[in-house]
N, C-alpha and C. Protein backbone atom coordinates (compact mmCIF):
# COMPACT_ATOMS: atom_id res chain seq x y z
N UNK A 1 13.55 11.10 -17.69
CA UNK A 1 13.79 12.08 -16.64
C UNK A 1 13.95 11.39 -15.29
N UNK A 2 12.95 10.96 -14.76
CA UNK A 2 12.72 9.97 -13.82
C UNK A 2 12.21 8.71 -13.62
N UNK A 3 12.50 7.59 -13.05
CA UNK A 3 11.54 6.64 -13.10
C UNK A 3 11.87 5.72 -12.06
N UNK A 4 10.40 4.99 -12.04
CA UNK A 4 10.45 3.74 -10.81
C UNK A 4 10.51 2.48 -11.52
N UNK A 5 11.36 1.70 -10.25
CA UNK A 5 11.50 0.52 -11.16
C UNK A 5 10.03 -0.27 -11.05
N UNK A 6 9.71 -1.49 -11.35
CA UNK A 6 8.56 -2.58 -10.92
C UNK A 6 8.74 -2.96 -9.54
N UNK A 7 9.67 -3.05 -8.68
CA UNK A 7 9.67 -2.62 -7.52
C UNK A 7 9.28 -1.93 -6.41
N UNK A 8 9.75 -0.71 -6.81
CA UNK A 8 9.28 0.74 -6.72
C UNK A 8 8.36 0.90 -6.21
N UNK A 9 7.45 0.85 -7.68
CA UNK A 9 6.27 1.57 -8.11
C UNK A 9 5.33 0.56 -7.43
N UNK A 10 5.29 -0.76 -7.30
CA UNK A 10 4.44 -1.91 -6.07
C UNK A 10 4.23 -1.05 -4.95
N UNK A 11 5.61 -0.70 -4.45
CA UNK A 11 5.40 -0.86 -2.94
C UNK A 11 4.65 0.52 -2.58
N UNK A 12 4.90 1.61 -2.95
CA UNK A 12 4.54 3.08 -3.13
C UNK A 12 2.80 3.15 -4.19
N UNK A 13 2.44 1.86 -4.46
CA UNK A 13 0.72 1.91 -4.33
C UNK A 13 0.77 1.02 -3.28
N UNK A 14 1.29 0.39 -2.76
CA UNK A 14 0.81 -0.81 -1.77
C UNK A 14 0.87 0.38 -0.38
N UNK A 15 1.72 1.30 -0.65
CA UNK A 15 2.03 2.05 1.08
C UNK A 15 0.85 3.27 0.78
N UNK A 16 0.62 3.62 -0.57
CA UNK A 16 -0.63 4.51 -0.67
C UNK A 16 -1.98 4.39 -0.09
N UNK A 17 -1.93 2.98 -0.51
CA UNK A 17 -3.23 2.57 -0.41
C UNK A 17 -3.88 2.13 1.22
N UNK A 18 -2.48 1.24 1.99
CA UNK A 18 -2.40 1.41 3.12
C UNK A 18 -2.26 3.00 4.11
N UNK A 19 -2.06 3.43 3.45
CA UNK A 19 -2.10 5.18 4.14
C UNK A 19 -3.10 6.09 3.95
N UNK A 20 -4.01 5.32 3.21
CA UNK A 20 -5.18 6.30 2.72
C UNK A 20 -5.09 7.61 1.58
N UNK A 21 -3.79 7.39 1.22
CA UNK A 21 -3.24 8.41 -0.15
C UNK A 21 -3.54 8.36 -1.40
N UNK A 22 -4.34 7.66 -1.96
CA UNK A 22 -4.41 7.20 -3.20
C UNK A 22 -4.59 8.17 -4.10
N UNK A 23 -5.42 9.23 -3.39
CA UNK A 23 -5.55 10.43 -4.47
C UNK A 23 -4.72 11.52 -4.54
N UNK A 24 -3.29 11.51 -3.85
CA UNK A 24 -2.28 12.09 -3.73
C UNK A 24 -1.04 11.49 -4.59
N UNK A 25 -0.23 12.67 -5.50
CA UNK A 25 0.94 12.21 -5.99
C UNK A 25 2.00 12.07 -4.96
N UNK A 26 3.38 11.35 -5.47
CA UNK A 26 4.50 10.86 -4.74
C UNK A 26 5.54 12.20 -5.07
N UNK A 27 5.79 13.04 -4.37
CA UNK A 27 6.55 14.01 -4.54
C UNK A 27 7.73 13.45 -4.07
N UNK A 28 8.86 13.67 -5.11
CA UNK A 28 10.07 13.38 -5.08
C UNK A 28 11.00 14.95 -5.11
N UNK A 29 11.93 14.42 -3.87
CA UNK A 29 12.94 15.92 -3.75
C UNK A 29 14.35 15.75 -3.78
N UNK A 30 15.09 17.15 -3.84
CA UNK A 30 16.45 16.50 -3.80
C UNK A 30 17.13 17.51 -3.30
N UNK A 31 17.62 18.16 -2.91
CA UNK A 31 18.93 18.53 -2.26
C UNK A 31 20.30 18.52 -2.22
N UNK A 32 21.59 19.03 -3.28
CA UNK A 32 22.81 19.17 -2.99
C UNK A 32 23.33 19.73 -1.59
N UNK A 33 23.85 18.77 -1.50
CA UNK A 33 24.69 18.96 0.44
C UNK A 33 26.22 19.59 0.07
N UNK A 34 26.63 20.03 1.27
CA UNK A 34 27.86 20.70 1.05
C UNK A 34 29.25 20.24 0.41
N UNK A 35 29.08 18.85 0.82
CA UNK A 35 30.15 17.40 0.28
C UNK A 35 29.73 17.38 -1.18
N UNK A 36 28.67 17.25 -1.32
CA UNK A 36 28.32 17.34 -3.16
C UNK A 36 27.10 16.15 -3.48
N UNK A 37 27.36 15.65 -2.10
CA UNK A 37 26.20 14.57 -2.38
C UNK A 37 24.88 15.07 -2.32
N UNK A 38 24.03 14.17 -2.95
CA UNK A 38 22.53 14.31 -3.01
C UNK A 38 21.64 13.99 -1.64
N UNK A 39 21.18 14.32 -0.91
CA UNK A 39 19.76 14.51 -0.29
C UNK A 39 18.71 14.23 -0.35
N UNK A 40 17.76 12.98 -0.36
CA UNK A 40 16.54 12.93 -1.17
C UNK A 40 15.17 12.96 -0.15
N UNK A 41 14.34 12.86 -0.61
CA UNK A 41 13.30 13.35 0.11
C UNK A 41 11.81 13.08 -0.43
N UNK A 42 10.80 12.29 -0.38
CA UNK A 42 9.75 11.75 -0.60
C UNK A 42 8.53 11.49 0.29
N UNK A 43 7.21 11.68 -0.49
CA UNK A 43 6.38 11.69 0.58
C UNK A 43 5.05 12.01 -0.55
N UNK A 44 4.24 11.57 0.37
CA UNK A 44 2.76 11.70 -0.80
C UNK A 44 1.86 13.45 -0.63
N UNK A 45 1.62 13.97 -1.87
CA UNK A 45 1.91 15.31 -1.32
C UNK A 45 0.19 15.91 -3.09
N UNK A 46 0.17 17.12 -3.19
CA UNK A 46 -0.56 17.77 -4.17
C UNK A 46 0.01 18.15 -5.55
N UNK A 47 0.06 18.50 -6.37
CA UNK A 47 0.62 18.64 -7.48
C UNK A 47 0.44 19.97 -7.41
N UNK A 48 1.84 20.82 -7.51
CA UNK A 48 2.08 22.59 -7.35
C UNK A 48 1.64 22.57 -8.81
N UNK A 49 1.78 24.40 -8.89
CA UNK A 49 1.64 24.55 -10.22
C UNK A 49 2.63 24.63 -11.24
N UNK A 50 4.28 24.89 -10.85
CA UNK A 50 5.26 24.84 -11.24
C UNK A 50 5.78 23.76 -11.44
N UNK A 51 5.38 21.98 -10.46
CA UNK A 51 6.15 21.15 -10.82
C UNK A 51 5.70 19.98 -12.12
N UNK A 52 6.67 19.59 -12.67
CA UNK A 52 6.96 18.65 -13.30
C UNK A 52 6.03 17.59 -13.10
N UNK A 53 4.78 17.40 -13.51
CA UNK A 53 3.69 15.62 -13.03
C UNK A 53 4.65 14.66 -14.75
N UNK A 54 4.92 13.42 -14.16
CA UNK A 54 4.97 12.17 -14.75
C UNK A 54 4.44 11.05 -14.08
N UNK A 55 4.40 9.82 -14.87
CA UNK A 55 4.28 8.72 -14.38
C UNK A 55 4.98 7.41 -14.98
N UNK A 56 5.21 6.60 -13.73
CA UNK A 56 5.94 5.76 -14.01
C UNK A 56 5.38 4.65 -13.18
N UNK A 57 5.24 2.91 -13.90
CA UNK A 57 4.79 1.83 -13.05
C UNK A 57 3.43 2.62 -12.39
N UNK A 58 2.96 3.08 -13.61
CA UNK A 58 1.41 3.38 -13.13
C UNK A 58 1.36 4.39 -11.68
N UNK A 59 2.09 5.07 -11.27
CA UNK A 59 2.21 5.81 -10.34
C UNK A 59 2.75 7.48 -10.68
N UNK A 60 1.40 8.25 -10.10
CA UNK A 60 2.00 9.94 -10.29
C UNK A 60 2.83 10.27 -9.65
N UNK A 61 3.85 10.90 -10.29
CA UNK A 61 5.43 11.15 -9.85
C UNK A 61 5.21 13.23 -9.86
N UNK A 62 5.47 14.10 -8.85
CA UNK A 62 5.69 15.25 -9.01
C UNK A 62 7.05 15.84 -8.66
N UNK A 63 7.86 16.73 -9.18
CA UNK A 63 9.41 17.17 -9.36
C UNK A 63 8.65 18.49 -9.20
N UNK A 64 9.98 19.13 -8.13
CA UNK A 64 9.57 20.65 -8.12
C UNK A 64 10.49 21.34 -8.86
N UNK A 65 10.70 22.38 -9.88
CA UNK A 65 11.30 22.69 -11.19
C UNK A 65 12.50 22.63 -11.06
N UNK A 66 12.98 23.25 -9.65
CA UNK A 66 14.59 23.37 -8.99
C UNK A 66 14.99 22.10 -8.53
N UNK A 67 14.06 21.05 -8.92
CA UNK A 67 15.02 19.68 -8.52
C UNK A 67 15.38 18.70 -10.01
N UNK A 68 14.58 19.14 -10.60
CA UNK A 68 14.98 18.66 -12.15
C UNK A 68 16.33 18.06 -12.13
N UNK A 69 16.89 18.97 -12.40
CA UNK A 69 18.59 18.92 -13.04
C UNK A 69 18.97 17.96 -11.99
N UNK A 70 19.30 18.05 -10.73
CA UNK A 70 19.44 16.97 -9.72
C UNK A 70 18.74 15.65 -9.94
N UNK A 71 17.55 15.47 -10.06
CA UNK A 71 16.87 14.38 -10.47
C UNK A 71 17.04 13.56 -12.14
N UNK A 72 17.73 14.19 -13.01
CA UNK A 72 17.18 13.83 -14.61
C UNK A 72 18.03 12.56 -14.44
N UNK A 73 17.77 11.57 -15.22
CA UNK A 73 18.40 10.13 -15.38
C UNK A 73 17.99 9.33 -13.86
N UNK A 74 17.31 9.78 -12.93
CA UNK A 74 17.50 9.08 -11.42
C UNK A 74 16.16 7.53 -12.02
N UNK A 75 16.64 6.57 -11.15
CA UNK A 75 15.64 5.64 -10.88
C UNK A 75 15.21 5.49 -9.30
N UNK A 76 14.53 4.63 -9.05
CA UNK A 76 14.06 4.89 -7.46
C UNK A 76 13.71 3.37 -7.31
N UNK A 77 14.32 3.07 -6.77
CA UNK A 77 14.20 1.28 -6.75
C UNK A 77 14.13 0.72 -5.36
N UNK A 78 13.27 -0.53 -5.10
CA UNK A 78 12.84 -1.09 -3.48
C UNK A 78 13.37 -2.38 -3.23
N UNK A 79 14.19 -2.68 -2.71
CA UNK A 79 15.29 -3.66 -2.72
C UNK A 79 15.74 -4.31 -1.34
N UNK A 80 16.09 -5.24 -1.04
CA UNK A 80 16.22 -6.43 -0.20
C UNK A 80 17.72 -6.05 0.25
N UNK A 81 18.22 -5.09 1.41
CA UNK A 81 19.74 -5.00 1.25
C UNK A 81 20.50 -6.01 2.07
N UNK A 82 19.29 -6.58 3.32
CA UNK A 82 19.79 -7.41 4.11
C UNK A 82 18.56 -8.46 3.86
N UNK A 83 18.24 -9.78 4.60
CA UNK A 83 17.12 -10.17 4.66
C UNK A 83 15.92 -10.27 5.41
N UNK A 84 15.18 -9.57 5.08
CA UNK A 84 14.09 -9.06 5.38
C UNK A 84 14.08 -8.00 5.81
N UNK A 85 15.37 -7.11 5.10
CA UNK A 85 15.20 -5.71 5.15
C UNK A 85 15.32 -4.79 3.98
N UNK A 86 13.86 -4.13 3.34
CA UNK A 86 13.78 -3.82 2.19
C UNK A 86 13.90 -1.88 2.75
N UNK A 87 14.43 -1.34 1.77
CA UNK A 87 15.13 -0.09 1.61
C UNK A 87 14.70 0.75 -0.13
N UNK A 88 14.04 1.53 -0.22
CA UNK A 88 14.65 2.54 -1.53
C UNK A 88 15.62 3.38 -1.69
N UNK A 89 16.25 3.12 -2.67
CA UNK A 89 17.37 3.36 -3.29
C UNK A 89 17.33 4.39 -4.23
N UNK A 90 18.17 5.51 -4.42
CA UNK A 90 17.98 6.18 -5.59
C UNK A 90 19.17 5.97 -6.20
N UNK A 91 18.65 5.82 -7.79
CA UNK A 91 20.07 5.33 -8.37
C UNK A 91 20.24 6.28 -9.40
N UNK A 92 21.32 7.42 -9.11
CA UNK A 92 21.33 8.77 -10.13
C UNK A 92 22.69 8.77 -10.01
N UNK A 93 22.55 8.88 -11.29
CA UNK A 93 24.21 9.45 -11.88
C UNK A 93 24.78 10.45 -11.89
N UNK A 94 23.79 11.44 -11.26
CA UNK A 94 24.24 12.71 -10.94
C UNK A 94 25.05 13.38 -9.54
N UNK A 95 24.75 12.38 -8.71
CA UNK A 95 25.59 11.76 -7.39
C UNK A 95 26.71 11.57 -7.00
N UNK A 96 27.87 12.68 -6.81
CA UNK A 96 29.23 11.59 -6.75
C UNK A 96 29.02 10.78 -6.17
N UNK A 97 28.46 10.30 -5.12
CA UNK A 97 28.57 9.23 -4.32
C UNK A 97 27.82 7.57 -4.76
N UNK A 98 27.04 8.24 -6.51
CA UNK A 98 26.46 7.13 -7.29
C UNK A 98 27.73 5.87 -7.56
N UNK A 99 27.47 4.65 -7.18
CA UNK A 99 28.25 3.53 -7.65
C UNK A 99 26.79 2.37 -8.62
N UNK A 100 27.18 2.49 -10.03
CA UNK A 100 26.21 1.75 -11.04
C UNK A 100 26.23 0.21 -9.92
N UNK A 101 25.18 -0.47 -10.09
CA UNK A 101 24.88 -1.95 -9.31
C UNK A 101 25.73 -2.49 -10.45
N UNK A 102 26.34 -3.56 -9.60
CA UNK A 102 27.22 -5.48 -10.48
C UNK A 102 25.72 -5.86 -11.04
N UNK A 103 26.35 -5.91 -12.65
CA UNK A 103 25.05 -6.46 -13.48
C UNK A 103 25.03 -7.95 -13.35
N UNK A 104 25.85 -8.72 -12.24
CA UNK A 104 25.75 -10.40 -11.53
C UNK A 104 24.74 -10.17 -10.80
């Protein structure tokens, strides 16, 4: 459905733990925009009663039911785009604006 890479899932206990969140899940959101692209949206938050709890790289992941379908197949990856500038990425195929990464 969803998942973090080993990346990811480091930095989002490393920013938990520095934030004093630890006992809070990582709520992941999403949003179709008018162009068609995706919207995303994250933040350390409670577990509703309607959403979706998983885990991935040892980290609680919560989906609110209406973001499912937008989210299914997504990864969430923490990556180096310049140097010494690290960024998360969502990598969903559900995205027109998704381009798969050069497996070089």
């Amino acid at each position: 459905m969803f998942e973090l890479t080993l990346a990811a899932g480091k930095q989002i206990k490393q920013s938990a733990l520095e934030g004093g969140m630890e006992e809070l899940v990582l709520r992941i959101a999403a949003q179709r925009m008018a162009d068609g692209a995706i919207d995303y949206r994250m933040g350390f938050d409670e577990i509703g009663t309607d959403d979706l709890h998983l885990v991935s790289q040892e980290v609680d992941i919560v989906i609110a039911s209406a973001d499912k379908p937008l989210l299914n197949g997504t990864s969430l990856d923490y990556v180096e785009l310049e140097p010494g500038e690290f960024h998360y990425i969502f990598l969903n195929p559900n995205d027109p604006q998704f381009r798969p990464p050069d497996a070089g």
